[in-house]
N, C-alpha and C. Protein backbone atom coordinates (compact mmCIF):
# COMPACT_ATOMS: atom_id res chain seq x y z
N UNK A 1 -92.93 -55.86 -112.83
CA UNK A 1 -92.06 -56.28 -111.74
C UNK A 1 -91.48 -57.64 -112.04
N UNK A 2 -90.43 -57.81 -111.54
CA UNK A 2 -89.63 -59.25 -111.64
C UNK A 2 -89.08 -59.65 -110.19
N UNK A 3 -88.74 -61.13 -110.16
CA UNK A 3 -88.85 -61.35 -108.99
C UNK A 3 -87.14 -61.42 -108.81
N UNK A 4 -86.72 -61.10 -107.82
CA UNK A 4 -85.10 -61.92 -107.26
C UNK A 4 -84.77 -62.20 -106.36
N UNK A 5 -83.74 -63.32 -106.13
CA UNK A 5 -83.67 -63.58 -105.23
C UNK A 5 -81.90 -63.44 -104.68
N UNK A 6 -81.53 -62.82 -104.05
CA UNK A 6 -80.22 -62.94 -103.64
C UNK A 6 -80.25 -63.81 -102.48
N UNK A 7 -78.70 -64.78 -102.68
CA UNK A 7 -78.28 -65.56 -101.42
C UNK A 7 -77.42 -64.60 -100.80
N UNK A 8 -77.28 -65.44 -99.23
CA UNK A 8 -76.65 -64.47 -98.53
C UNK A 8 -75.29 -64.27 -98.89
N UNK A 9 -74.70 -62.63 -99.02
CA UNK A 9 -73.10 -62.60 -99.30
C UNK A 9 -73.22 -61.96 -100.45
N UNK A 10 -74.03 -62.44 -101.65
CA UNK A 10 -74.70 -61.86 -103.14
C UNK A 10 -74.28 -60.07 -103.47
N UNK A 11 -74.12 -59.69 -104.13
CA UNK A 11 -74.07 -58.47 -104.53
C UNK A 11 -75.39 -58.09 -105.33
N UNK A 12 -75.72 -57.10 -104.52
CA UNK A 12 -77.03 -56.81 -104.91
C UNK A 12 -76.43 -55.74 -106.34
N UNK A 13 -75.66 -54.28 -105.74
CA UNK A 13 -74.71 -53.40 -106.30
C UNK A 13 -73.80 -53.57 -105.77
N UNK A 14 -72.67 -53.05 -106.98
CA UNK A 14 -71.57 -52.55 -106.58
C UNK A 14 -71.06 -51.03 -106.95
N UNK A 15 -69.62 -50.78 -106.26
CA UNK A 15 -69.46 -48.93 -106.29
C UNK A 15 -69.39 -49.11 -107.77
N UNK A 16 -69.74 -47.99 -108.52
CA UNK A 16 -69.46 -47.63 -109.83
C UNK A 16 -70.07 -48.58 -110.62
N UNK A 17 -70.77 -49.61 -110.45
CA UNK A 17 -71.96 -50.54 -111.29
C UNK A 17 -73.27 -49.15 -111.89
N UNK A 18 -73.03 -49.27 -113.24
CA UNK A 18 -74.76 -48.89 -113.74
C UNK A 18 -75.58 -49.86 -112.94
N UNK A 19 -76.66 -48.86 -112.98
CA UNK A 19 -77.82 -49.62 -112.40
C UNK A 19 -78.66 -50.01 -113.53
N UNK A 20 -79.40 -50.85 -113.39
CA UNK A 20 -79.93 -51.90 -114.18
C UNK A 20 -81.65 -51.96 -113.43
N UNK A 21 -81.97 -51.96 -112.31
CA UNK A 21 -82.92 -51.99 -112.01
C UNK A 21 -83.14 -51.34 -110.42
N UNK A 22 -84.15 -50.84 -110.52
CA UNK A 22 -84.94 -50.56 -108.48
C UNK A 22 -85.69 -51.85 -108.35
N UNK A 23 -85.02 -51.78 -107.25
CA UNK A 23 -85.61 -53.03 -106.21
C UNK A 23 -86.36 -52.92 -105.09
N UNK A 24 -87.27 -53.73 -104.82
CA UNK A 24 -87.96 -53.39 -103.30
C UNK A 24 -87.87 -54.76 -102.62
N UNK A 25 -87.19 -54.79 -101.73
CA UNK A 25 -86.82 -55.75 -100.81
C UNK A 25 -87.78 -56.41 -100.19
N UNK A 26 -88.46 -57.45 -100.03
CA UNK A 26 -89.83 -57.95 -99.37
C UNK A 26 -89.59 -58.82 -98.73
N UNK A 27 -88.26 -59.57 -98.70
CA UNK A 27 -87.53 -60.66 -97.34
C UNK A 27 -86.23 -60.56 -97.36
N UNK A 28 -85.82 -60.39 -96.19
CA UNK A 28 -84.40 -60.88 -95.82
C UNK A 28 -84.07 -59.34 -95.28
N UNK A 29 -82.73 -58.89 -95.68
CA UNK A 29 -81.97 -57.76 -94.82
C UNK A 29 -80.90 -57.68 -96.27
N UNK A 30 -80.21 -56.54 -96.56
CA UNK A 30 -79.60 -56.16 -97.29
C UNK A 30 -78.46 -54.82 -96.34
N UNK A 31 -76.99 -55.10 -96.78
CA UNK A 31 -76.44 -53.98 -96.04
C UNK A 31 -75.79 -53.14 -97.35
N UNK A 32 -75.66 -51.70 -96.80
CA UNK A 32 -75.02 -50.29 -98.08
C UNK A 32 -73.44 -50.21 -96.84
N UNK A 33 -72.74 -50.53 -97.28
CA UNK A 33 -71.45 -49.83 -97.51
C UNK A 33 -71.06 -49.09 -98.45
N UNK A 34 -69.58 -48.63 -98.06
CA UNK A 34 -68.85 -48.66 -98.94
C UNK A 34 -66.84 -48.63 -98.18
N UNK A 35 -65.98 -48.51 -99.63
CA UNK A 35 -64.60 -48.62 -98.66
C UNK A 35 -63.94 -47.44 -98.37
N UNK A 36 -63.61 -47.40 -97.09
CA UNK A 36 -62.87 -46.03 -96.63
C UNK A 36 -61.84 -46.39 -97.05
N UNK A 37 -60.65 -44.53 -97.24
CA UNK A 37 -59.38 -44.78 -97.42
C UNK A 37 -58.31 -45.37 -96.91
N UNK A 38 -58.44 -45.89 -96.02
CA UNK A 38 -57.56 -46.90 -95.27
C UNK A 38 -57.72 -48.56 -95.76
N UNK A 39 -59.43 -48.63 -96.74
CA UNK A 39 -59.08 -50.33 -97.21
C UNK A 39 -60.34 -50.42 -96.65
N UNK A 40 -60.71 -50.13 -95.13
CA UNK A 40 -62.23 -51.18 -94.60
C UNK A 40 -63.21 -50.79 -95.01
N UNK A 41 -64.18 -51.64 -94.77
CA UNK A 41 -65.40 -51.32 -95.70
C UNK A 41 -66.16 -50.55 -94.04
N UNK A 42 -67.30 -49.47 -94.75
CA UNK A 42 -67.99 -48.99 -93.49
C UNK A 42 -69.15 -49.37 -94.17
N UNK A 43 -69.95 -50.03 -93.34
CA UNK A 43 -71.40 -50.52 -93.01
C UNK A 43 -72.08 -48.86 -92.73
N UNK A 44 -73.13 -48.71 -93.57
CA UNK A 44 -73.25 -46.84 -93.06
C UNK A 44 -75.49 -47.17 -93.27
N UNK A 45 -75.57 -48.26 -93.87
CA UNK A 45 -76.98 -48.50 -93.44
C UNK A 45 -77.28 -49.96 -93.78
N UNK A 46 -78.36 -50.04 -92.81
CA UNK A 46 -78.95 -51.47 -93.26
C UNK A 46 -80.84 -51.58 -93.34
N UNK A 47 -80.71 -52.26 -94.06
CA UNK A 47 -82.75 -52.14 -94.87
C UNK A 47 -83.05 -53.57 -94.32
N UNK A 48 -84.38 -53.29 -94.49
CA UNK A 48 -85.53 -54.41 -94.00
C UNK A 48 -86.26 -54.37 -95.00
N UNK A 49 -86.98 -55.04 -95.10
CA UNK A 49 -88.52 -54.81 -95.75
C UNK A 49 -89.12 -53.92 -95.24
N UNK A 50 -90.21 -53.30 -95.87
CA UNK A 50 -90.67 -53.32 -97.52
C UNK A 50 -89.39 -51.89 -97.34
N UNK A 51 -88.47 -51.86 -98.40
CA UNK A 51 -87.08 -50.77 -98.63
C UNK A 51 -87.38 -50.73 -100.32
N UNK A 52 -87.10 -49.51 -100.65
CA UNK A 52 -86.17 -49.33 -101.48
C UNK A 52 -84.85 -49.48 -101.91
N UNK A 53 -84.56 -50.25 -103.00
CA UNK A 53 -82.93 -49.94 -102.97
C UNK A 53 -82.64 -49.91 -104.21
N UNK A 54 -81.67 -48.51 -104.14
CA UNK A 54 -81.30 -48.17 -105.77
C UNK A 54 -81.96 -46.87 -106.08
N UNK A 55 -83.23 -46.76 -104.74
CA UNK A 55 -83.68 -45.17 -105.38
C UNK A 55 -82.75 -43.75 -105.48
N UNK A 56 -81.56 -43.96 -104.98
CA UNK A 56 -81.13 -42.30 -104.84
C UNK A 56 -80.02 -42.32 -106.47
N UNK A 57 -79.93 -43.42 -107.21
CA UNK A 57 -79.21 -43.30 -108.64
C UNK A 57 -80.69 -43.15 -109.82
N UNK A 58 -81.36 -43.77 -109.34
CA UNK A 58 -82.48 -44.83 -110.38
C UNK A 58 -82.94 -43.31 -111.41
N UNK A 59 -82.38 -42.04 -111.04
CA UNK A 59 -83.51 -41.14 -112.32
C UNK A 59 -82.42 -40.55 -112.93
N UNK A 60 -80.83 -40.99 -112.46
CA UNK A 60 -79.87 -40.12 -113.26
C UNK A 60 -79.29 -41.01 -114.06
N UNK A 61 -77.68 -40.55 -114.87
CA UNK A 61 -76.99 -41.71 -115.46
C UNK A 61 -75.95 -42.06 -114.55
N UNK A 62 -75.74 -41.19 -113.07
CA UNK A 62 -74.53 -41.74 -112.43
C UNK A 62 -74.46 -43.11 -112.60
N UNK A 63 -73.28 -43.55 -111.93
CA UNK A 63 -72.68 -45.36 -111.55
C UNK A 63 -73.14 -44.84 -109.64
N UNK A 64 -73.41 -46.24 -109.40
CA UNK A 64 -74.09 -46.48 -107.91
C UNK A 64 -73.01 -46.26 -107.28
N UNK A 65 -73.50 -45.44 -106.11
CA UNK A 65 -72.12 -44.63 -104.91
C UNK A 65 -71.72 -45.79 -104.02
N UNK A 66 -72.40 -47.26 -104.03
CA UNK A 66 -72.08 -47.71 -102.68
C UNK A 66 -72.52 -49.10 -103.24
N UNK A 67 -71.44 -50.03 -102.11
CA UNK A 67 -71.99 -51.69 -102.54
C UNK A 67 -73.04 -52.01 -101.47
N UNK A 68 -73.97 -52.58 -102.22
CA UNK A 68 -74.94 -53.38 -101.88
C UNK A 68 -74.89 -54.43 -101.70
N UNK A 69 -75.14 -55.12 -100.13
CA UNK A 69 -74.73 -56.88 -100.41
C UNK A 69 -75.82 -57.29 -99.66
N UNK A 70 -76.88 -58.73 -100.04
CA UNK A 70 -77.25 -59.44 -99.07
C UNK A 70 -76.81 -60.12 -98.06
N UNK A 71 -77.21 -59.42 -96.99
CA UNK A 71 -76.55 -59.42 -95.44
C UNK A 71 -77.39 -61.49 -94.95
N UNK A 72 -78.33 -61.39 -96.00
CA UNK A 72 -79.40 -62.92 -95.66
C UNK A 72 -80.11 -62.99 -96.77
N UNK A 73 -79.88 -64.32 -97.18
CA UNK A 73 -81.12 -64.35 -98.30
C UNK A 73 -81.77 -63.33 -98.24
N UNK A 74 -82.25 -62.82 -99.72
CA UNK A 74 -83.41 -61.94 -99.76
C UNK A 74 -83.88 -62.07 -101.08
N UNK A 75 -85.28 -61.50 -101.00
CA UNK A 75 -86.17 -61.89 -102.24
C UNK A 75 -86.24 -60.19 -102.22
N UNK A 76 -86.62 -59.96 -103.57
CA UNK A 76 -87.06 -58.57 -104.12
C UNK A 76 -87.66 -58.88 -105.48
N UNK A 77 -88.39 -57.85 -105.13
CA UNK A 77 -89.01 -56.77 -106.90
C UNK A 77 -88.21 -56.31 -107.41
N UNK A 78 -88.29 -56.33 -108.78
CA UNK A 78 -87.58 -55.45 -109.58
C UNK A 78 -87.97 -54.54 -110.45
N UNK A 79 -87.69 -53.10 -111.19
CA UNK A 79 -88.69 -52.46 -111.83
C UNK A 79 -86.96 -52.44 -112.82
N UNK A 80 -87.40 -52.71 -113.94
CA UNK A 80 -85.72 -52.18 -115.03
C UNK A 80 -85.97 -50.83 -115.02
N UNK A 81 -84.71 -50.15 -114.87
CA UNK A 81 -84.41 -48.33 -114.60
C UNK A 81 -85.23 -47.45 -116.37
N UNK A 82 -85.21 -48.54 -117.40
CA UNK A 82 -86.26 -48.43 -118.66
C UNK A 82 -87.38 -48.11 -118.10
N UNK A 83 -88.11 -48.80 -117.64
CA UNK A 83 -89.60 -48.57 -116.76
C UNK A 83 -89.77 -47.38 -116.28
N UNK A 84 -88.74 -47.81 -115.31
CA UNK A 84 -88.98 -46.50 -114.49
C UNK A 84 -89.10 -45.07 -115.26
N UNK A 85 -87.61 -44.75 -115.59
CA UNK A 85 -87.75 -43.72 -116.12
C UNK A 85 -88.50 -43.15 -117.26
N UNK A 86 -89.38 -44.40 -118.28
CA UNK A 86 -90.57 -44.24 -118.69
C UNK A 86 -91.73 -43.69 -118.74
N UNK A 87 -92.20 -44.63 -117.24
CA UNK A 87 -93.81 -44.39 -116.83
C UNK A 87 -93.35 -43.57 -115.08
N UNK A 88 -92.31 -43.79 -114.56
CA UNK A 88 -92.12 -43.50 -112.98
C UNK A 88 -91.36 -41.93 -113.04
N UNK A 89 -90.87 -41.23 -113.89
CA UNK A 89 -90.20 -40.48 -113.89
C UNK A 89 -91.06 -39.10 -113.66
N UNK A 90 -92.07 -38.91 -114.06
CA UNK A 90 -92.80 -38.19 -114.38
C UNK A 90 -94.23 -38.40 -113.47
N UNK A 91 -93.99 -39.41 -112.84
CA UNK A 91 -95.69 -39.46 -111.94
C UNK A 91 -95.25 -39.22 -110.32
N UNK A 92 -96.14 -38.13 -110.43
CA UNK A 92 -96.18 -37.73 -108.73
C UNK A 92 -95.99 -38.59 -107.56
N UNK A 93 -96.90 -39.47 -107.87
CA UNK A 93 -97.54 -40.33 -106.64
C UNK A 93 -95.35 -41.08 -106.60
N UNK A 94 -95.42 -41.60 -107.57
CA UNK A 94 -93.95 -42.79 -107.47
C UNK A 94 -93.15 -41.62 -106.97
N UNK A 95 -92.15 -40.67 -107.77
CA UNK A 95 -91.43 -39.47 -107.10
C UNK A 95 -91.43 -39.55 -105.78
N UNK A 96 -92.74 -39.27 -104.95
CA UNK A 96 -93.42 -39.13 -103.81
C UNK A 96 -93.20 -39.96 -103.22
N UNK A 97 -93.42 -41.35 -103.34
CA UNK A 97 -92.89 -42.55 -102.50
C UNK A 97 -91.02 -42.41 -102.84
N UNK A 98 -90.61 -42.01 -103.96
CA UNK A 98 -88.83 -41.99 -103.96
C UNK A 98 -88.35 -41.28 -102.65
N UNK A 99 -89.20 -40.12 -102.53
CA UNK A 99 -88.75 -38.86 -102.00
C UNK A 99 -89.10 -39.32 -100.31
N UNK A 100 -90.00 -39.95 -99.92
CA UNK A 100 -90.54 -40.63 -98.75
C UNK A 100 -89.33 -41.56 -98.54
N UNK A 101 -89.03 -42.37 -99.16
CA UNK A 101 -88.09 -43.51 -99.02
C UNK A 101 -86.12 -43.15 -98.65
N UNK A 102 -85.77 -41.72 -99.36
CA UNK A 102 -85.08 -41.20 -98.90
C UNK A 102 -84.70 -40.38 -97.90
N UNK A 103 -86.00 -39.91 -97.15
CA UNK A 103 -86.00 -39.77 -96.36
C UNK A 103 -85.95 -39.65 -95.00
N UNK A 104 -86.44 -41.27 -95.07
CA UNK A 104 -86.34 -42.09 -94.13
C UNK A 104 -85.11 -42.57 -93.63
N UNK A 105 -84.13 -42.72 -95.35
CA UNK A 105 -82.82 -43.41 -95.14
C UNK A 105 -82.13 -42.04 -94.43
N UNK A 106 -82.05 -40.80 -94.87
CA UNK A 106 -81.50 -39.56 -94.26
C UNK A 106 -81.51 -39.51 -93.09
N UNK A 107 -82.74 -39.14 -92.64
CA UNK A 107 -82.97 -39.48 -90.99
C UNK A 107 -82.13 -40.68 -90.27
N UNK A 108 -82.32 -41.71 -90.97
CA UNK A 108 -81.98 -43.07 -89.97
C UNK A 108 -80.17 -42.50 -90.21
N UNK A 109 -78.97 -42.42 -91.07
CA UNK A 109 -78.28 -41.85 -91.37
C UNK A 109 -77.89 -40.81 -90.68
N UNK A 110 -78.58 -39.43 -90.96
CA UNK A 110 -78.08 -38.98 -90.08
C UNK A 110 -78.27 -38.59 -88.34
N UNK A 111 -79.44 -39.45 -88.29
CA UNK A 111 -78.55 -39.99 -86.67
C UNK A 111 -77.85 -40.73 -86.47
N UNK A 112 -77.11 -41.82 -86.91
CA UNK A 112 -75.84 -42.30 -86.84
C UNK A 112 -75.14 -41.84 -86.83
N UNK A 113 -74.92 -40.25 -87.71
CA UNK A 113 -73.84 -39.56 -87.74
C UNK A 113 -73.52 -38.40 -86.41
N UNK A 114 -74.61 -37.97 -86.35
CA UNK A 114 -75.15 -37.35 -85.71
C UNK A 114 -74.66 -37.49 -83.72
N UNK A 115 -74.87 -38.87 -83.63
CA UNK A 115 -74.38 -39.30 -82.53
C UNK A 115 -73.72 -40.12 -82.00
N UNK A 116 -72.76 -39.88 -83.24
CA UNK A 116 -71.48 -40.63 -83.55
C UNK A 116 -70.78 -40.28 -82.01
N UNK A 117 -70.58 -39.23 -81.47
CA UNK A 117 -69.74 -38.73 -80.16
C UNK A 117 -70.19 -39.37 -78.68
N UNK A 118 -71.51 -39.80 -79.19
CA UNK A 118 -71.95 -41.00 -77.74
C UNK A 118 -71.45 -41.94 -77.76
N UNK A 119 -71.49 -42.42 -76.46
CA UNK A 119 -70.89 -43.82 -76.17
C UNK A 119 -71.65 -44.83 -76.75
N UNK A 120 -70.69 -46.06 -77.04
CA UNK A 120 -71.39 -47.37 -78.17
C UNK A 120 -72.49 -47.58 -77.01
N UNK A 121 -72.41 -47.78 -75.84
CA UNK A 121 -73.68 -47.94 -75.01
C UNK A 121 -74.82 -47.02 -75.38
N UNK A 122 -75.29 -46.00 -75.34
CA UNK A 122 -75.94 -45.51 -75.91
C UNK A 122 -76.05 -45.53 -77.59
N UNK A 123 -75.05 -45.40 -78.43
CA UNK A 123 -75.89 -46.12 -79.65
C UNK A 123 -76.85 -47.41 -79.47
N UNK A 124 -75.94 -48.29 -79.28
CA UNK A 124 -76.86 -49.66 -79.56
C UNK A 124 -77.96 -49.21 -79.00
N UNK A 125 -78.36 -48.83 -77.42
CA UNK A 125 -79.69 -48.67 -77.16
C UNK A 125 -80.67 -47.71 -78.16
N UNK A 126 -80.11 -46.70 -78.92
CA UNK A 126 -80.95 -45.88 -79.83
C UNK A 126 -81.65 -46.57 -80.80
N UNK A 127 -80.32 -47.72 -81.45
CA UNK A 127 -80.39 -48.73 -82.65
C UNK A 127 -81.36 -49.32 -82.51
N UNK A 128 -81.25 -50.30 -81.13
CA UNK A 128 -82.40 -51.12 -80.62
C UNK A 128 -83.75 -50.76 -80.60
N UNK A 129 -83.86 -49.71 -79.78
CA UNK A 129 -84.98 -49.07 -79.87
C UNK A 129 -85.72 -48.70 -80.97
N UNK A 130 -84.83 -48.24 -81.79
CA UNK A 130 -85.24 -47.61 -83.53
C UNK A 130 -85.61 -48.66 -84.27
N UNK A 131 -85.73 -49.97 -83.68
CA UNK A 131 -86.02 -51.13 -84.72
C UNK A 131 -87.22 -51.37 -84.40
N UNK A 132 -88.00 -50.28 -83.06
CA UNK A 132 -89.69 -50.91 -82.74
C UNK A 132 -89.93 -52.47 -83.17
N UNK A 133 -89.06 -53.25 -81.88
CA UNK A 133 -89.25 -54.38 -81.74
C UNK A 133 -90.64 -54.61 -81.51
N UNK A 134 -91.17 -55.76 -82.21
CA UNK A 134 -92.38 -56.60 -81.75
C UNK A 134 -92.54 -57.35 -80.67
N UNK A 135 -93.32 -57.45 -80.26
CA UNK A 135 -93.47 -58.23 -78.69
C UNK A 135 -91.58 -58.12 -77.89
N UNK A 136 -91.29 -56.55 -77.89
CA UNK A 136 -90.05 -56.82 -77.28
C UNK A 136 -89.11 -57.51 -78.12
N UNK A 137 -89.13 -58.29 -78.90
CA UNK A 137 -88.48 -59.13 -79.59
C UNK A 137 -87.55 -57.90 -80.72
N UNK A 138 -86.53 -58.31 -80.88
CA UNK A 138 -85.46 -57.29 -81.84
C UNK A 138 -84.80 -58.33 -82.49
N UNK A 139 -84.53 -58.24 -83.54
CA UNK A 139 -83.52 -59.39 -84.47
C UNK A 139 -82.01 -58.37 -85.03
N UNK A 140 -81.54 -58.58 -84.39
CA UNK A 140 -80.27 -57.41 -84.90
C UNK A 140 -79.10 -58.48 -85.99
N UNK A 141 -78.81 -57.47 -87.04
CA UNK A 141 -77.77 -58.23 -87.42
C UNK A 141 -76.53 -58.65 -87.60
N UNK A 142 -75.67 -59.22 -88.42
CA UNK A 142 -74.25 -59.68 -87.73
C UNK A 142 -73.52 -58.66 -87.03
N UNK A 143 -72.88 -59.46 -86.18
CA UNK A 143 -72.29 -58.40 -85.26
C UNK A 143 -71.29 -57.86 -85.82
N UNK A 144 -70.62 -58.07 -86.96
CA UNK A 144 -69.44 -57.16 -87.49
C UNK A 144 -70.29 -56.35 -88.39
N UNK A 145 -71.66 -56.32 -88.77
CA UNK A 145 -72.41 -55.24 -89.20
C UNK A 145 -72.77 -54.27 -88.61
N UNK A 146 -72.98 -54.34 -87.26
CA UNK A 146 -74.09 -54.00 -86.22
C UNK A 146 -72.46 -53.36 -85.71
N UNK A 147 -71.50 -53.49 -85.36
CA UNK A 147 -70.18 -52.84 -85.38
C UNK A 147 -69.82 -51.98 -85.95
N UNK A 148 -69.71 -52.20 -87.28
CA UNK A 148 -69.44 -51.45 -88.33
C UNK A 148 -70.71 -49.83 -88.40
N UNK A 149 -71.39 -50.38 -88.35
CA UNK A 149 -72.37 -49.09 -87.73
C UNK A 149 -72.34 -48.60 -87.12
N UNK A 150 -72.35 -48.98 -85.75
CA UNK A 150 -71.97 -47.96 -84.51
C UNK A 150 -70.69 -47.88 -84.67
N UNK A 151 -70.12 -47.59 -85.26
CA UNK A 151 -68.74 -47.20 -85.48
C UNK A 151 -67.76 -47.85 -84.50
N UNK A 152 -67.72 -49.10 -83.75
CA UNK A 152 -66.68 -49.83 -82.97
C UNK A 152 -66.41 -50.98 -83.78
N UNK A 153 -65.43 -51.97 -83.05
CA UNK A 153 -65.21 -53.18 -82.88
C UNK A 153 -66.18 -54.17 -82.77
N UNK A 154 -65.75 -54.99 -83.30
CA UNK A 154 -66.86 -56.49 -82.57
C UNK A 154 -66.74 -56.84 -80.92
N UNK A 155 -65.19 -56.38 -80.72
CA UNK A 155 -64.98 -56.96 -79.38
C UNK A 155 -65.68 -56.32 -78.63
N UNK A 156 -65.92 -54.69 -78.95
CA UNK A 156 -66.32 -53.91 -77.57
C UNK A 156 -67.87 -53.84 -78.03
N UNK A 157 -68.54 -54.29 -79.09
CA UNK A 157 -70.04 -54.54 -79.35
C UNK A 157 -70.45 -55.58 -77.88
N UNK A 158 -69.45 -56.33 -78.26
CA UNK A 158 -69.82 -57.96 -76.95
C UNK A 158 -69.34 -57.25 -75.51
N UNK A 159 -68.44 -56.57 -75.19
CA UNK A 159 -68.64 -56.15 -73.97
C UNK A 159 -69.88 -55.39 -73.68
N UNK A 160 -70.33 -53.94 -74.69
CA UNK A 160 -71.58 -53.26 -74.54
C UNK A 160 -72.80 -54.47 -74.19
N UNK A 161 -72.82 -55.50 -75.43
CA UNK A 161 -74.11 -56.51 -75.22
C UNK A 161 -74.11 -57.04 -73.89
N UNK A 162 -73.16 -57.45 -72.97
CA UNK A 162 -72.56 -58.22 -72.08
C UNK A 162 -73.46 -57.23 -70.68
N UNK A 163 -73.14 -55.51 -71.23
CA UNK A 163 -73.16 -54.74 -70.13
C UNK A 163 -74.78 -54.18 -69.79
N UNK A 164 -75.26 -54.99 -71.48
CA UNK A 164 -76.93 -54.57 -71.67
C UNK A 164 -77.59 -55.52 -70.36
N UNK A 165 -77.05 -56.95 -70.94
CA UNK A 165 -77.23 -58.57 -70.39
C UNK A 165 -77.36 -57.99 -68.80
N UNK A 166 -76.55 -57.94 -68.18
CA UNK A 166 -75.94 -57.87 -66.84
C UNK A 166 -77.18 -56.55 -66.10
N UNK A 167 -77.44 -55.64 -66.77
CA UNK A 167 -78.02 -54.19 -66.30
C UNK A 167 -79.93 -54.80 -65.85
N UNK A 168 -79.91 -56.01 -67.04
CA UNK A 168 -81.42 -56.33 -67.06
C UNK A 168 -81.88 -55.79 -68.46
N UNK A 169 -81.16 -54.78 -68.95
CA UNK A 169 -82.01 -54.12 -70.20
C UNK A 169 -82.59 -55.09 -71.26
N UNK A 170 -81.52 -55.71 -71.63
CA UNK A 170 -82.03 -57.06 -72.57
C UNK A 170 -81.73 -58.20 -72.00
N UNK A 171 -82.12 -59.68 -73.24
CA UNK A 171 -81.75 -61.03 -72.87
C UNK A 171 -82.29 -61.17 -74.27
N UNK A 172 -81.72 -63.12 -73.80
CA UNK A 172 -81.93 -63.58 -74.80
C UNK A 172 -80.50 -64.24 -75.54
N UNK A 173 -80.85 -64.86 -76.92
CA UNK A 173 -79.28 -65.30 -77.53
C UNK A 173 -79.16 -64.29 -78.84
N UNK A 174 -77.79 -63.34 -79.16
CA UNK A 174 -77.64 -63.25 -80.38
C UNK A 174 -77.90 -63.32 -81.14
N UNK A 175 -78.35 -63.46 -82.23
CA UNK A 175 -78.68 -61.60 -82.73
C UNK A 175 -80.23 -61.74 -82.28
N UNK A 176 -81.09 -62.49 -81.43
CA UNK A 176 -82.83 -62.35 -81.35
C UNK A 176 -82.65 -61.96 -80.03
N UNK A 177 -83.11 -60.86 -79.59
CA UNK A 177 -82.92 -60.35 -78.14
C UNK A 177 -83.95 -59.87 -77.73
N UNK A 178 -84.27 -59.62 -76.55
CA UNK A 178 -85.50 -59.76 -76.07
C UNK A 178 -84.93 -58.01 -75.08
N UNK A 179 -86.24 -57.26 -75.17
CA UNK A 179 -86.31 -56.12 -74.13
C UNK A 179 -87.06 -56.27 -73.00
N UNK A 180 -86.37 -56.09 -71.82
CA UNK A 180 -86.24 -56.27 -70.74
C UNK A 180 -87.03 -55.51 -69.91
N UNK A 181 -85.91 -54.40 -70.10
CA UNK A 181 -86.42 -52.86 -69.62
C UNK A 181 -86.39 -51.62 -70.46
N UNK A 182 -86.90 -51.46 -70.87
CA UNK A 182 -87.66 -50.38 -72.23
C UNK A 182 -86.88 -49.14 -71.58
N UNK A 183 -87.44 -48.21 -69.93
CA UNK A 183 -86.80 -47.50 -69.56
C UNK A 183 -85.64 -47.21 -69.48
N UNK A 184 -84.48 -48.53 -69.10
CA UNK A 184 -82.91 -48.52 -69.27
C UNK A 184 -82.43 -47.80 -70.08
N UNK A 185 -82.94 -48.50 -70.91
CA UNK A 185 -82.58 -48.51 -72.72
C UNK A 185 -82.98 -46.79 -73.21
N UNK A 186 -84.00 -46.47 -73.10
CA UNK A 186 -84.46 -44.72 -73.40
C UNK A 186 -83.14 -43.73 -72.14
N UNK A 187 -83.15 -44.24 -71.26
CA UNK A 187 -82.40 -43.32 -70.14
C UNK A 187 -80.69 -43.57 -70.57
N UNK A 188 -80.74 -44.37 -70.95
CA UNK A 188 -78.75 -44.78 -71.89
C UNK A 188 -79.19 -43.81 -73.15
N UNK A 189 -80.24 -43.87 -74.36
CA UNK A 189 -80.10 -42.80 -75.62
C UNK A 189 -80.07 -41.08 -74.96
N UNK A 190 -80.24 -40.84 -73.81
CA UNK A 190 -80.12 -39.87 -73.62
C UNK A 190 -79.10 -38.91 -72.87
């Protein structure tokens, strides 16, 4: 393993970059776009720790489908795609954690897609919820990320937040928000 560190903004990948190494993210936040045909970039997931990133190229020779950028400083592991496909290619147990790790991203994915036809009020509350805040506490990130995901605007993110604020559901300041009312929030995802 090797250590790295991206500053925030950093290119972790880019579209059509060989990959060079799997990474496992152990601080900060990292976002996967990529650019639609009109020019904008779509925000389509975002990782935390402990993530994978790089597992869905890391066992073929494709070029990486999507840019990778540090959304915040972040530190990671590194394994060179040599390694891997070495000693990792062939052992159950690693596969097994690949196959776990994509999984996860699928799921989280395709419910975004999935309930793309709900109102941004009900996303964000799904989002929120799906982050199993600690003590209530949620750290969401930039709001033209956190936009770009739920598929709106920034402007109408801040009216939704505004309409969370006002209901009781949450509080708090940007992007560290605090849950309020747990029930609100489940009775809006549905």
């Amino acid at each position: 393993l090797q250590l790295f560190r991206f500053s925030a903004a950093d290119n972790v990948y880019r579209e059509q970059d060989e990959q060079h190494y799997l990474y496992f993210l152990v601080e900060g936040a990292v976002q996967c776009s990529h650019y639609q045909l009109n020019g904008r970039v779509a925000v389509f997931a975002l990782s935390t720790p402990f993530a994978a990133i790089g597992d869905l190229e890391i066992l073929s020779d494709e070029p990486v489908r999507s840019n990778v950028i540090a959304s915040e400083g972040a530190i990671m592991l590194g394994i060179a795609s040599e390694v891997v496909a070495r000693y990792g290619a062939d052992d159950p147990r690693f596969l097994r954690f690949l196959i776990d790790q994509l999984r996860e991203k699928l799921y989280k994915t395709n419910s975004l897609q999935v309930n793309q036809g709900l109102p941004v009020l009900s996303r964000l509350a799904m989002y929120i919820l799906a982050q199993q805040p600690q003590d209530d506490l949620v750290t969401l990130p930039g709001k033209e990320q956190l936009a770009s995901l739920l598929g709106t605007t920034t402007r109408h993110l801040n009216r939704v937040l505004n309409q969370l604020t006002e209901t009781g559901a949450i509080g708090g300041t940007y992007p560290r928000l605090r849950v309020l009312d747990r029930p609100v929030l489940v009775n809006l995802r549905d």
